[in-house]
C-alpha atoms as a PDB file:
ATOM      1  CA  UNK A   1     -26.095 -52.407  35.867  1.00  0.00           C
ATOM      2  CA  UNK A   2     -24.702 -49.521  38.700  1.00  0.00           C
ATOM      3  CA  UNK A   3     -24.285 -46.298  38.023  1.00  0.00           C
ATOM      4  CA  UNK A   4     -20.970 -44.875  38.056  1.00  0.00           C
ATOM      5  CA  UNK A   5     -20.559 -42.593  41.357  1.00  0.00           C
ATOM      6  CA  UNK A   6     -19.072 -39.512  39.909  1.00  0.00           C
ATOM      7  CA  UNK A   7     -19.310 -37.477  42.774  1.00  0.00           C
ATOM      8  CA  UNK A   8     -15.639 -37.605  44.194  1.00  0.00           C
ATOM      9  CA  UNK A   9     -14.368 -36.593  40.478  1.00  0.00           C
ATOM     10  CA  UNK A  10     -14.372 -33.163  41.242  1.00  0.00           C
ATOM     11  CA  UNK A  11     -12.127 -33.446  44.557  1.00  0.00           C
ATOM     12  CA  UNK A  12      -9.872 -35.739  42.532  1.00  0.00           C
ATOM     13  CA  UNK A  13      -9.616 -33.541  39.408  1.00  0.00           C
ATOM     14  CA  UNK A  14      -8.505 -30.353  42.038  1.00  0.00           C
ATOM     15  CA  UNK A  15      -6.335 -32.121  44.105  1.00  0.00           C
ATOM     16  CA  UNK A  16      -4.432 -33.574  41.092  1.00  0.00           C
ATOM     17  CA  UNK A  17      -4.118 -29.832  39.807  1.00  0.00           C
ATOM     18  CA  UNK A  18      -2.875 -29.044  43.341  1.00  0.00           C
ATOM     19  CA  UNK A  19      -0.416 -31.277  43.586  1.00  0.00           C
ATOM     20  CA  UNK A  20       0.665 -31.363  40.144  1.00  0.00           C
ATOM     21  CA  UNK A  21       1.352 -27.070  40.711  1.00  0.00           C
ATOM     22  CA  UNK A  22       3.431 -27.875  44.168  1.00  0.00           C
ATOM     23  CA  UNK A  23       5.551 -30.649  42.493  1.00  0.00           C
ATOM     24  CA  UNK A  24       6.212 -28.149  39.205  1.00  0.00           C
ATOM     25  CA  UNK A  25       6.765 -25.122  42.006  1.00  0.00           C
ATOM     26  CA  UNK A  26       9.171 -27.186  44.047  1.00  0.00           C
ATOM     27  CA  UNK A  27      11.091 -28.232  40.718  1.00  0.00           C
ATOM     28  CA  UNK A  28      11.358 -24.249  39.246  1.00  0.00           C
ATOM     29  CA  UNK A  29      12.802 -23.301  42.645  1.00  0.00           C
ATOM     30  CA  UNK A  30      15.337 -25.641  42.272  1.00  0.00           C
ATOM     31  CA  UNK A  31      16.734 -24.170  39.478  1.00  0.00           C
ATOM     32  CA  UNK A  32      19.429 -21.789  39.811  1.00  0.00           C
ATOM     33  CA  UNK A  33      19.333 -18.686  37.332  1.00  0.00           C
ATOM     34  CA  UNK A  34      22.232 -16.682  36.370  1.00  0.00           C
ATOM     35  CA  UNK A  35      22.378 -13.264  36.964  1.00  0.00           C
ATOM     36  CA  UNK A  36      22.312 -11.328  33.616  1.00  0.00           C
ATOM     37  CA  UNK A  37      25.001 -11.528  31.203  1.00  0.00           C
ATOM     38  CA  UNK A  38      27.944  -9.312  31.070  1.00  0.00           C
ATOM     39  CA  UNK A  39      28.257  -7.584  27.617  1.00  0.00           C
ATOM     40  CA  UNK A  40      31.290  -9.286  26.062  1.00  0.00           C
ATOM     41  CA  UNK A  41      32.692  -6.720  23.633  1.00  0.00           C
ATOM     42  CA  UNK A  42      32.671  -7.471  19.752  1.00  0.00           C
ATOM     43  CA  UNK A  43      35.103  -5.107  18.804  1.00  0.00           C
ATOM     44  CA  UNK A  44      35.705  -6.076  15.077  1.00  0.00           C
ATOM     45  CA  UNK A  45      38.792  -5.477  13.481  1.00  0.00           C
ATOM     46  CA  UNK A  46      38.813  -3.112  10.767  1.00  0.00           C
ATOM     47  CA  UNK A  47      40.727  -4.587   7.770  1.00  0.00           C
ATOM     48  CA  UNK A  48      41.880  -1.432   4.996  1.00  0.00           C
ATOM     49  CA  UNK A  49      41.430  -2.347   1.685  1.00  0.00           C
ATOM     50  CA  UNK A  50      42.734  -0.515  -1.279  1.00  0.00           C
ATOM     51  CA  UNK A  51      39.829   0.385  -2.681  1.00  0.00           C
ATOM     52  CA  UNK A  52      38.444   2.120   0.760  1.00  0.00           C
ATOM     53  CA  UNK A  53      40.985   4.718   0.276  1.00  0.00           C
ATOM     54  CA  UNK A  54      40.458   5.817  -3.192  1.00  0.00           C
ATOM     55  CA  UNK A  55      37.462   7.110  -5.304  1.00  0.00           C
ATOM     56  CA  UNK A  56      35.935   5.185  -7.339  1.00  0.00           C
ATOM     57  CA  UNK A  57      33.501   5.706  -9.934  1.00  0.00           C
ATOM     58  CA  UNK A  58      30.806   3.064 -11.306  1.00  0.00           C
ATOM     59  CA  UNK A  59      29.786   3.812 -15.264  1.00  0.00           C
ATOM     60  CA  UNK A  60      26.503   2.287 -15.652  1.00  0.00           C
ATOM     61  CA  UNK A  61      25.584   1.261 -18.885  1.00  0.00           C
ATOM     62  CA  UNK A  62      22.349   3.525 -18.926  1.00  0.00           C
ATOM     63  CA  UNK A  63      24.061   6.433 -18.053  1.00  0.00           C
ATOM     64  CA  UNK A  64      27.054   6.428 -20.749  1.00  0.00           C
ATOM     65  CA  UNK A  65      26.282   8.996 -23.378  1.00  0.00           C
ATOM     66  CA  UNK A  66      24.802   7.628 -26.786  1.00  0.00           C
END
């Protein structure tokens, strides 16, 4: 039974990872980025509520006297 003849495994195992970086390099480049984003403004709308305006004063039951 022959041996197997690994001695071209190495060239074929680098020149796999070569061409395998050049085809991923050549598909990046194709990409096209977008500059970076504009800041769209959240400016939230401030709604007034009635209770905003006045003072208000929470009784908790712990601190009514006995």
């Amino acid at each position: 039974m022959p041996q197997l003849d690994t001695s071209t495994w190495l060239t074929m195992i680098l020149s796999m990872f070569l061409v395998l970086f050049i085809i991923f390099q050549l598909k990046i480049s194709k990409h096209n980025f977008y500059p970076s984003p504009e800041l769209v403004s959240m400016k939230t709308l401030k709604q007034n509520t009635p209770w905003e305006t006045k003072w208000t004063k929470i009784y908790l039951p712990l601190s009514l006297p006995l």
